[in-house]
PDB file of N, CA and C in Angstrom:
ATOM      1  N   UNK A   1     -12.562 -35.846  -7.232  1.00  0.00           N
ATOM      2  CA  UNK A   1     -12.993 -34.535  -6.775  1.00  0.00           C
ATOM      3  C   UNK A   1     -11.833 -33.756  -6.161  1.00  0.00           C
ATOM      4  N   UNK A   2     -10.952 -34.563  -5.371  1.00  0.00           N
ATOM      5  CA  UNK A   2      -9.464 -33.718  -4.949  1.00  0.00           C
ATOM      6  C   UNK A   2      -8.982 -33.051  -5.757  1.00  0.00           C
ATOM      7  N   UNK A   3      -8.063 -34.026  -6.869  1.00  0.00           N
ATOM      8  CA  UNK A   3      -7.496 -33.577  -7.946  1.00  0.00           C
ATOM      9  C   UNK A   3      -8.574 -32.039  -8.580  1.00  0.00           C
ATOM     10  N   UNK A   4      -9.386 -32.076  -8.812  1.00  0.00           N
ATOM     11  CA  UNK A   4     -10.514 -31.165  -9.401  1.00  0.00           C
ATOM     12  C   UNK A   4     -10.331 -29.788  -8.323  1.00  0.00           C
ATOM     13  N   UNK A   5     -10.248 -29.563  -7.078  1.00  0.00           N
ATOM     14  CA  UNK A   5     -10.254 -29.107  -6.435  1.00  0.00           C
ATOM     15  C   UNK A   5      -8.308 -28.238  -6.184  1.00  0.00           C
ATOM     16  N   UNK A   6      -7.283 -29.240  -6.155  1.00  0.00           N
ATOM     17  CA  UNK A   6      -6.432 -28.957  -6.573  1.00  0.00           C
ATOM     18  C   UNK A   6      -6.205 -28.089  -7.680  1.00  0.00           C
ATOM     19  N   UNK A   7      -6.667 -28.852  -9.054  1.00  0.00           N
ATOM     20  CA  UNK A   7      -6.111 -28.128 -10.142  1.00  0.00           C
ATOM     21  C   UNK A   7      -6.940 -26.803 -10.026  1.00  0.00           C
ATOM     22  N   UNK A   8      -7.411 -26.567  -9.723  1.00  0.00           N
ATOM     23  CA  UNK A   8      -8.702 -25.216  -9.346  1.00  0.00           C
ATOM     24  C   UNK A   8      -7.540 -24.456  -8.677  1.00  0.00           C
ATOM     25  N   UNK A   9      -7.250 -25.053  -7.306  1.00  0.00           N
ATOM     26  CA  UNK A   9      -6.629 -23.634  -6.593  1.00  0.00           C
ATOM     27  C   UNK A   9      -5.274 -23.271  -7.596  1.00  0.00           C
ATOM     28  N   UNK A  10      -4.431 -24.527  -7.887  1.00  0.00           N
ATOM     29  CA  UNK A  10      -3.139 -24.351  -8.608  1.00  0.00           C
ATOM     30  C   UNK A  10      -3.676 -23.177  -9.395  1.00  0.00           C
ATOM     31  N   UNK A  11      -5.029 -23.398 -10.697  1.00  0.00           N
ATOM     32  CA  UNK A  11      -5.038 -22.459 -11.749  1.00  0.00           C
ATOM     33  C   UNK A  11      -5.219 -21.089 -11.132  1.00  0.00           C
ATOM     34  N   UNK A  12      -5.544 -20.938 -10.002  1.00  0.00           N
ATOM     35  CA  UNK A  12      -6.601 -19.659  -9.215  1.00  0.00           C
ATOM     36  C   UNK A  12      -5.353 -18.915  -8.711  1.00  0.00           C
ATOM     37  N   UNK A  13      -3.672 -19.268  -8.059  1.00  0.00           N
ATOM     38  CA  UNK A  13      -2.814 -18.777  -7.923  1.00  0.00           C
ATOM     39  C   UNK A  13      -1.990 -18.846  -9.264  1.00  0.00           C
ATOM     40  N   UNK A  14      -1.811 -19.209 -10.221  1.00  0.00           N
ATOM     41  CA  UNK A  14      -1.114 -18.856 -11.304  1.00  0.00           C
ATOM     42  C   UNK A  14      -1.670 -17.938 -12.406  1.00  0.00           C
ATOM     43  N   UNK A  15      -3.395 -17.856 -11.866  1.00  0.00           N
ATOM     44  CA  UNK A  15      -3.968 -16.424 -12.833  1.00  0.00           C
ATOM     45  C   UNK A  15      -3.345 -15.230 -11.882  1.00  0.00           C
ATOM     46  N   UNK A  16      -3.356 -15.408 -10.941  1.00  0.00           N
ATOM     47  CA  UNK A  16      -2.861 -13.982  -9.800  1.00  0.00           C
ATOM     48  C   UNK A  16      -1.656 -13.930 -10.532  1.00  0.00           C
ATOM     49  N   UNK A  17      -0.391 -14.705 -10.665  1.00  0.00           N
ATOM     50  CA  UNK A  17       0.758 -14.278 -10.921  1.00  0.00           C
ATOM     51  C   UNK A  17       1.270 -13.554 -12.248  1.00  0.00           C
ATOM     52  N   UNK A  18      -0.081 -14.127 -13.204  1.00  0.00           N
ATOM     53  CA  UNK A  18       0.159 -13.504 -14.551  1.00  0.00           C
ATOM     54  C   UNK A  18      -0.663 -11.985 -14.539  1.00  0.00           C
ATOM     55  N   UNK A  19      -1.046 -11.926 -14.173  1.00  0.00           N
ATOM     56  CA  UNK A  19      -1.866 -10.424 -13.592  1.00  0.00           C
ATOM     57  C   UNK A  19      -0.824  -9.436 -13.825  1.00  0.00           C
ATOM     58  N   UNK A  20      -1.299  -8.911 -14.934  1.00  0.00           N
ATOM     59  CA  UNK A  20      -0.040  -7.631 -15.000  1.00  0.00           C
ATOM     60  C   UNK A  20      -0.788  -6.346 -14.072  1.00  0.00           C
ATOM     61  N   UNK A  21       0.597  -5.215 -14.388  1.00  0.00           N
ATOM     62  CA  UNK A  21       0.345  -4.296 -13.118  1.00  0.00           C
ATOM     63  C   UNK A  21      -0.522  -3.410 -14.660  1.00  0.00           C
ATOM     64  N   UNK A  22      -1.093  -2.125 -13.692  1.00  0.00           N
ATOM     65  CA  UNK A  22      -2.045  -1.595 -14.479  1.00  0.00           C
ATOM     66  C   UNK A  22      -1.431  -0.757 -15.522  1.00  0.00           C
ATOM     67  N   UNK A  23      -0.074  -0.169 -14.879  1.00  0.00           N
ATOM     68  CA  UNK A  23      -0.029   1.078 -15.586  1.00  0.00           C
ATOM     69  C   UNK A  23       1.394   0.810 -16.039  1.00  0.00           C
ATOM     70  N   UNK A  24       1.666   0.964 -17.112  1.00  0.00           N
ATOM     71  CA  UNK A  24       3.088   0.769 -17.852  1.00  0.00           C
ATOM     72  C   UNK A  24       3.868   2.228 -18.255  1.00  0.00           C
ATOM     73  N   UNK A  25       5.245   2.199 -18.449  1.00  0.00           N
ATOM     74  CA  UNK A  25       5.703   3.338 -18.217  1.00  0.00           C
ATOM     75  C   UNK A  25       6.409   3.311 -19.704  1.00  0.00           C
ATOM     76  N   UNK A  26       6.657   4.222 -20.376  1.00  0.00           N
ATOM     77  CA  UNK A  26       7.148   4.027 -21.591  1.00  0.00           C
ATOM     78  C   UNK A  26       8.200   5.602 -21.673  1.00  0.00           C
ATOM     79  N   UNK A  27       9.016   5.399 -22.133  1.00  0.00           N
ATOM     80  CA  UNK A  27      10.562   6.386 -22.659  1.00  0.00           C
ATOM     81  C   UNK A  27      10.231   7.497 -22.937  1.00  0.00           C
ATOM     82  N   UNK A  28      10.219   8.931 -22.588  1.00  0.00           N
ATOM     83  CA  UNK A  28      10.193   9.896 -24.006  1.00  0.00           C
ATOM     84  C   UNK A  28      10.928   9.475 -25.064  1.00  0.00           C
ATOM     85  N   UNK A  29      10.687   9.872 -26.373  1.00  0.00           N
ATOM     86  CA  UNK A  29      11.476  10.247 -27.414  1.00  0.00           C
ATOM     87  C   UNK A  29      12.578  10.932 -27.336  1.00  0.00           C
ATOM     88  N   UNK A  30      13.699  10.773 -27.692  1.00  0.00           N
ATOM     89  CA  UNK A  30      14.704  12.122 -27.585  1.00  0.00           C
ATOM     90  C   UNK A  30      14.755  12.701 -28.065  1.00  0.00           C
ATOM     91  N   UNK A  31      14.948  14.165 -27.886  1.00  0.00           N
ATOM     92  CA  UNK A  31      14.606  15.291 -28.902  1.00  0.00           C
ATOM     93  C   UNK A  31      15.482  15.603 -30.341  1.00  0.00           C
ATOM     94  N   UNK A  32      14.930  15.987 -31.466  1.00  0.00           N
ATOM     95  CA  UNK A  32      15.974  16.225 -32.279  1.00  0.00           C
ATOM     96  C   UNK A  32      17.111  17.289 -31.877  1.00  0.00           C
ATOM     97  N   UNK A  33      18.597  16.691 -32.384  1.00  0.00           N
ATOM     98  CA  UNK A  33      19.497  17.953 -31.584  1.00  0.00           C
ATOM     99  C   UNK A  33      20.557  18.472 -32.985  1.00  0.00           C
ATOM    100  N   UNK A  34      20.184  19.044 -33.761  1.00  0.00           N
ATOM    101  CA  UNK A  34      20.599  19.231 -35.209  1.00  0.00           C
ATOM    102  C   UNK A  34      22.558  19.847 -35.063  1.00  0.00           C
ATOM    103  N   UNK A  35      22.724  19.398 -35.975  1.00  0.00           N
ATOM    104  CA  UNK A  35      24.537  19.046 -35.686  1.00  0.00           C
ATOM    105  C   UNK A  35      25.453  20.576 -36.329  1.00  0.00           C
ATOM    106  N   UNK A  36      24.511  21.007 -37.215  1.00  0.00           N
ATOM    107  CA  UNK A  36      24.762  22.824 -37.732  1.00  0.00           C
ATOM    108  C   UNK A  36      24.499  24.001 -37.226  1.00  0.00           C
ATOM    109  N   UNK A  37      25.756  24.460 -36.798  1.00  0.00           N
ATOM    110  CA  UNK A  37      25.705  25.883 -36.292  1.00  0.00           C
ATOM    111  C   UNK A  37      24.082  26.692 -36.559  1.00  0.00           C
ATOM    112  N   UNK A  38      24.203  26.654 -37.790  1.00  0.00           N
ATOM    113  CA  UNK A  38      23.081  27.563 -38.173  1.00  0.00           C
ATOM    114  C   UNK A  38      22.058  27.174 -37.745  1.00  0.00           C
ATOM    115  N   UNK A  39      21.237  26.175 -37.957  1.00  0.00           N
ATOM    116  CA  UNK A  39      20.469  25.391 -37.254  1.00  0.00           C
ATOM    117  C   UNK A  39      20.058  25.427 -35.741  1.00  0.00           C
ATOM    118  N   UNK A  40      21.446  25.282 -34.758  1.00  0.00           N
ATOM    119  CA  UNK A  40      21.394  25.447 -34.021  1.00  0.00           C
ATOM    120  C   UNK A  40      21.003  27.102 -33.188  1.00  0.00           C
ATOM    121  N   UNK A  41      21.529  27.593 -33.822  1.00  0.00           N
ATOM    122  CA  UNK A  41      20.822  29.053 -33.602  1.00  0.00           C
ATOM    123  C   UNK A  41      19.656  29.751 -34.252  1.00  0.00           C
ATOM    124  N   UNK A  42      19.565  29.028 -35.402  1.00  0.00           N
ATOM    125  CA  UNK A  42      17.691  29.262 -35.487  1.00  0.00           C
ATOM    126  C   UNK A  42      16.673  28.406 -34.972  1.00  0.00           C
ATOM    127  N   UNK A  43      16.990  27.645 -34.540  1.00  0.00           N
ATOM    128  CA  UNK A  43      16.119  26.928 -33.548  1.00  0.00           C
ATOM    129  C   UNK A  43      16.461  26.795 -31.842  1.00  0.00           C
ATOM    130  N   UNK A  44      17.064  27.919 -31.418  1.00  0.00           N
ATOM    131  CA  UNK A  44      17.550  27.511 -30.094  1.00  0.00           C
ATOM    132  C   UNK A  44      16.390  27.415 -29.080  1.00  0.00           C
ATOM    133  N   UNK A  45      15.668  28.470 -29.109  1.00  0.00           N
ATOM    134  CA  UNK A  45      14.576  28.483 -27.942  1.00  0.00           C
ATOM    135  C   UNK A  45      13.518  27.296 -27.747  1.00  0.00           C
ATOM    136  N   UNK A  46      13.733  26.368 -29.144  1.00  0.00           N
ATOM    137  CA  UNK A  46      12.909  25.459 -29.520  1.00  0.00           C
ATOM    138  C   UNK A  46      13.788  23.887 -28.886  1.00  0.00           C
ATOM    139  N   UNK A  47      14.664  23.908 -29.276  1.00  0.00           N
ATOM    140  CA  UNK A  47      15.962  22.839 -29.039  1.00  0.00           C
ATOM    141  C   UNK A  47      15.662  23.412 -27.450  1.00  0.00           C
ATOM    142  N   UNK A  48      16.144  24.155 -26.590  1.00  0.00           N
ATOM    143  CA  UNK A  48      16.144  24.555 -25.643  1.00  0.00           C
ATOM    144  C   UNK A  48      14.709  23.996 -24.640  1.00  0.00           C
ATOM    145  N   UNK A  49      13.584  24.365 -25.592  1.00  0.00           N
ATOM    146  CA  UNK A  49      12.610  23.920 -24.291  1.00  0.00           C
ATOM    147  C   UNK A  49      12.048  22.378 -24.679  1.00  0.00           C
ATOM    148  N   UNK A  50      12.821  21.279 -26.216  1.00  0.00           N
ATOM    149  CA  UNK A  50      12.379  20.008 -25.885  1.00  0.00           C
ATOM    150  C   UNK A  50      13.345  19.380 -25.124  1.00  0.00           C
ATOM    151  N   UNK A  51      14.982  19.742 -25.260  1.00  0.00           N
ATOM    152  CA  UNK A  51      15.903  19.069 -24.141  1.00  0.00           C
ATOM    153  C   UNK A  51      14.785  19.582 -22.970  1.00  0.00           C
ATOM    154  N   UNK A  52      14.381  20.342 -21.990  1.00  0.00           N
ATOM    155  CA  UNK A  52      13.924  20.296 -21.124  1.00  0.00           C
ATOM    156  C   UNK A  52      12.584  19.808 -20.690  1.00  0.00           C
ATOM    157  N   UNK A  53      11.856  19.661 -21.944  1.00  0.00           N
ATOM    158  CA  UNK A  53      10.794  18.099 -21.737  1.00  0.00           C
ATOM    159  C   UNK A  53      11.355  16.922 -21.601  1.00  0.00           C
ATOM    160  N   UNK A  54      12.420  16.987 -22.624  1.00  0.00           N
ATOM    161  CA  UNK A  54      12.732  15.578 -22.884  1.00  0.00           C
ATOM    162  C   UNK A  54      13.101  15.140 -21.311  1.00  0.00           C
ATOM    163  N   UNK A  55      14.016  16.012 -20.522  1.00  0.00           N
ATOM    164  CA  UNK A  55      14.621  15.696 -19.112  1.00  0.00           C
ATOM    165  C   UNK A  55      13.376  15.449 -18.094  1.00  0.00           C
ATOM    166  N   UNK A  56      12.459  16.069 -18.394  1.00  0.00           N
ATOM    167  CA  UNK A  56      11.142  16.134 -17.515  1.00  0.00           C
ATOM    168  C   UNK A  56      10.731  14.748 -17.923  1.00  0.00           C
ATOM    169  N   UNK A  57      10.413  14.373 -18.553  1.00  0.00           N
ATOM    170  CA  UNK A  57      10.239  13.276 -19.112  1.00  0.00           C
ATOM    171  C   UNK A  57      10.918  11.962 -18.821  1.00  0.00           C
ATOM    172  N   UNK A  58      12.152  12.500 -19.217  1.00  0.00           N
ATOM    173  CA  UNK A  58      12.955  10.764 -18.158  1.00  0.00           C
ATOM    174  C   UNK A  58      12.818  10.880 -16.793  1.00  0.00           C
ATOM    175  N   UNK A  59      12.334  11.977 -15.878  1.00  0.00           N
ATOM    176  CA  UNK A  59      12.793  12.006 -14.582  1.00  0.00           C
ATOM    177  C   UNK A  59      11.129  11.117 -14.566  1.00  0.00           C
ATOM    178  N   UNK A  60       9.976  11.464 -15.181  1.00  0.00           N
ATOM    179  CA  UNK A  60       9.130  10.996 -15.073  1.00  0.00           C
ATOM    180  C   UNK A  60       8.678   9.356 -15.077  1.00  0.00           C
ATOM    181  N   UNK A  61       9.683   8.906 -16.228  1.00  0.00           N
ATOM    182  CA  UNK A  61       9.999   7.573 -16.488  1.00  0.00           C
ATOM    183  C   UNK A  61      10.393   7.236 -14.912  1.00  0.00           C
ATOM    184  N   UNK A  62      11.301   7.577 -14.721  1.00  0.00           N
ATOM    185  CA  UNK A  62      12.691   6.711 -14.029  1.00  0.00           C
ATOM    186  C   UNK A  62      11.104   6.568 -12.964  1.00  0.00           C
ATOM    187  N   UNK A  63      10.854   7.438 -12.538  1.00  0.00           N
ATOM    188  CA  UNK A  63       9.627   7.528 -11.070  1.00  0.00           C
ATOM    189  C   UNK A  63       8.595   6.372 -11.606  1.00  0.00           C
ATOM    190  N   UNK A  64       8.397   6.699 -12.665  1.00  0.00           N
ATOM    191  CA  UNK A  64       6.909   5.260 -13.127  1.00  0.00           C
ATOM    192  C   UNK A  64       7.840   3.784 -12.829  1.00  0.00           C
ATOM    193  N   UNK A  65       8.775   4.156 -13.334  1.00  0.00           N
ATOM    194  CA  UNK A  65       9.834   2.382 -13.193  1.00  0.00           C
ATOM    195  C   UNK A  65       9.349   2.165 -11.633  1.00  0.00           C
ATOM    196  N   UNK A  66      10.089   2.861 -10.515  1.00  0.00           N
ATOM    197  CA  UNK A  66      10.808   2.682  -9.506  1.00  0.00           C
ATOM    198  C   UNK A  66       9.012   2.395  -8.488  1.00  0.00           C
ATOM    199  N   UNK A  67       7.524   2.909  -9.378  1.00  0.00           N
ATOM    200  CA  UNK A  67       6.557   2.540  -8.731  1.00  0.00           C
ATOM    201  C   UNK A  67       6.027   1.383  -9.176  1.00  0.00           C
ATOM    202  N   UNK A  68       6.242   0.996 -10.535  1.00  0.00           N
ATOM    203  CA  UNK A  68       6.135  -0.172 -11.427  1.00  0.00           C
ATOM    204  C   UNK A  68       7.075  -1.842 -10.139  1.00  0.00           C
ATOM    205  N   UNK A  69       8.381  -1.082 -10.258  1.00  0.00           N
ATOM    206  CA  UNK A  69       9.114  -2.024  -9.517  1.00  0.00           C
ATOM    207  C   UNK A  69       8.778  -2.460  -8.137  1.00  0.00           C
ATOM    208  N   UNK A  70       8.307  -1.510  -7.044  1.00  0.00           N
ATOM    209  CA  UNK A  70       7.502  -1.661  -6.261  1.00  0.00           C
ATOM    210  C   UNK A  70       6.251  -2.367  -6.490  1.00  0.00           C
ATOM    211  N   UNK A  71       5.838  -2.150  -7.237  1.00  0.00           N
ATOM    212  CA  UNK A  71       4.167  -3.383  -7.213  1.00  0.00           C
ATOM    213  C   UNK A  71       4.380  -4.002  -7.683  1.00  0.00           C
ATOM    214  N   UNK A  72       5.283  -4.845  -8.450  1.00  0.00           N
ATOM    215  CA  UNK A  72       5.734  -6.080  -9.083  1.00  0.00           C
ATOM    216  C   UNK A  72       6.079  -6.784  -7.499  1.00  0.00           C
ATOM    217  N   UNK A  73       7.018  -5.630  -6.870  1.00  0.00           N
ATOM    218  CA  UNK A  73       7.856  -6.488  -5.765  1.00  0.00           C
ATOM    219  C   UNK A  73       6.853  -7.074  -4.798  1.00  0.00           C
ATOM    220  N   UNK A  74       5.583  -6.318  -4.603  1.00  0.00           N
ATOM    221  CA  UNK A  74       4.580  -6.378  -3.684  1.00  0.00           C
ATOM    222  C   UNK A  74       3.710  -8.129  -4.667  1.00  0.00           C
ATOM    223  N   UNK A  75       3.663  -7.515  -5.390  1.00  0.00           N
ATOM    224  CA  UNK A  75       2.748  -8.687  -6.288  1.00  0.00           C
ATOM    225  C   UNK A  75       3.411  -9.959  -6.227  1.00  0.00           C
ATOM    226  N   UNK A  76       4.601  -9.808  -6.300  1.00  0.00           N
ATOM    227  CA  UNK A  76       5.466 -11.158  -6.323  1.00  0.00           C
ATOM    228  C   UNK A  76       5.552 -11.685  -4.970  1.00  0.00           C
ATOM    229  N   UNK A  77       6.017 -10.863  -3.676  1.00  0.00           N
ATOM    230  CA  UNK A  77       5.707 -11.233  -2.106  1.00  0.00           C
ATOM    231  C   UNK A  77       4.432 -11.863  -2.089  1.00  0.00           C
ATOM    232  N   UNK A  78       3.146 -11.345  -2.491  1.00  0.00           N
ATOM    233  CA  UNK A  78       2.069 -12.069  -2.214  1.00  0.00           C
ATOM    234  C   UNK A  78       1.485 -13.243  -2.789  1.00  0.00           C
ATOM    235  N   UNK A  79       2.199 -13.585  -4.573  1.00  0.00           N
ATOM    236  CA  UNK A  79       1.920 -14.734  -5.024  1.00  0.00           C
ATOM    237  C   UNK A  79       2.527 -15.597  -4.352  1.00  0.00           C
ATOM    238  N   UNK A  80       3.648 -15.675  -3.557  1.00  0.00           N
ATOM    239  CA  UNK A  80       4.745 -16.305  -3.327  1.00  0.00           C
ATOM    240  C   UNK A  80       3.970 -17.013  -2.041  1.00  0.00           C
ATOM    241  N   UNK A  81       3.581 -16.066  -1.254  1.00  0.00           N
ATOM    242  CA  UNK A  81       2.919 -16.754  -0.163  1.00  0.00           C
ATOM    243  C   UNK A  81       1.784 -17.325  -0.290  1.00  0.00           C
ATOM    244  N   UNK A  82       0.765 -16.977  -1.580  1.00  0.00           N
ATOM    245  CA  UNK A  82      -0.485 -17.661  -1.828  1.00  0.00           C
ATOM    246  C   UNK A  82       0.110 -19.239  -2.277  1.00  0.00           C
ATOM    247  N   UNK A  83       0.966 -19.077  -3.266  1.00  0.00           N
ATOM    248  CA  UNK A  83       1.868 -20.280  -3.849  1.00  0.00           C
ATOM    249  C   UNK A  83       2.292 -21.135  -2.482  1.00  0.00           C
ATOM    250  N   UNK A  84       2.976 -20.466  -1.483  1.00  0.00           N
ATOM    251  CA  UNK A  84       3.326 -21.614  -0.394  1.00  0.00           C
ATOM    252  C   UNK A  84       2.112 -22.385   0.449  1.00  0.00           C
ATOM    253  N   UNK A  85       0.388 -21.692   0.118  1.00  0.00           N
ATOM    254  CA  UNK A  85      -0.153 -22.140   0.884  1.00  0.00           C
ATOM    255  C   UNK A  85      -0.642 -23.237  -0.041  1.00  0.00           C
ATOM    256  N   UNK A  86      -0.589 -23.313  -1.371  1.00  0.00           N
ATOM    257  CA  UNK A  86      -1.132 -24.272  -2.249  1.00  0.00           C
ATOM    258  C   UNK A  86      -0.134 -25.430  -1.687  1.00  0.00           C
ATOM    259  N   UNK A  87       1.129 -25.165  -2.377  1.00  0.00           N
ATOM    260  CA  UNK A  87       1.617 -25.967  -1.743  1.00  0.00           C
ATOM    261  C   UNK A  87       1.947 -27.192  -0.674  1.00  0.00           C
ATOM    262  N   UNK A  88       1.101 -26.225   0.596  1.00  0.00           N
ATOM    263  CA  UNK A  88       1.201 -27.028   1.885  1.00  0.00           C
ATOM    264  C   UNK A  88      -0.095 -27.699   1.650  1.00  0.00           C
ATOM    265  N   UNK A  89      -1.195 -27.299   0.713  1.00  0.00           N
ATOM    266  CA  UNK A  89      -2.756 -28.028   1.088  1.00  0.00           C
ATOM    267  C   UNK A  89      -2.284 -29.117  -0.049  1.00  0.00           C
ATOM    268  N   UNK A  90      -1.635 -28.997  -0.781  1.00  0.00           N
ATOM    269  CA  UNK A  90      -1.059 -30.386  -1.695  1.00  0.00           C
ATOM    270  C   UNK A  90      -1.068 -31.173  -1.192  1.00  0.00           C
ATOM    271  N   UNK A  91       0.389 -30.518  -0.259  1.00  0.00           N
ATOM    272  CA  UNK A  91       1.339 -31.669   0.695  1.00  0.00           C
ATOM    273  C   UNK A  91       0.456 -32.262   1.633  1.00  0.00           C
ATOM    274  N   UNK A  92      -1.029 -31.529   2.176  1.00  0.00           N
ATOM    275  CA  UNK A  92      -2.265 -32.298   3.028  1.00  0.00           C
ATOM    276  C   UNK A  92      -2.467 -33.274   2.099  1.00  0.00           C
ATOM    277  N   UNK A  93      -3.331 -32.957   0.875  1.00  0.00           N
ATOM    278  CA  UNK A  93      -4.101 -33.827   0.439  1.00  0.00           C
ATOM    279  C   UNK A  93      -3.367 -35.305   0.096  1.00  0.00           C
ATOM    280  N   UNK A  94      -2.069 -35.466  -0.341  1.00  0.00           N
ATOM    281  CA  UNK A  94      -1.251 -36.390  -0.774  1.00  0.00           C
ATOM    282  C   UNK A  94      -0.917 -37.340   0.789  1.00  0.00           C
ATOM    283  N   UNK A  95      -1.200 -37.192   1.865  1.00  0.00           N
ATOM    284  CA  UNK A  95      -0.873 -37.606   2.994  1.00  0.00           C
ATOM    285  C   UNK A  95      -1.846 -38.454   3.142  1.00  0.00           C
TER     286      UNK A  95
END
């Protein structure tokens, strides 16, 4: 019944750790940036306002990372300490 009880909590802190975070952050696309004069001036206002999504867009990324990285960091602090308490009720039961 120990062992049973053990492998229970072990599995019960290693489902927490695989627990992904909710919200994932993914790249804009980069915009097409056409390499011909001509081109470039018949499409400027267009070229013009996707470079400035596209920039809106990574600034948006970089911010999803840097909240992504934060709740990983938080998620990982707290498995870590659920993990040390398994640990110590091991180190009981084996005594």
């Amino acid at each position: 019944m120990a062992l049973l009880k053990q492998t229970w909590a072990v599995m019960v802190v290693l489902s927490w750790g695989s627990a992904s975070i909710a919200s994932s952050c993914l790249p804009p696309a980069p915009p097409w940036m056409p390499t011909n004069a001509d081109d470039v001036q018949a499409y400027a206002d267009l070229l013009k306002r996707d470079a400035e999504m596209y920039f809106t867009g990574v600034e948006q990324y970089f911010r999803c990372l840097d909240r992504q990285r934060r709740e990983v960091f938080e998620q990982a602090r707290e498995v870590s300490g659920d993990y040390a308490r398994v640990l110590e009720f091991l180190d009981g039961v084996r005594k």
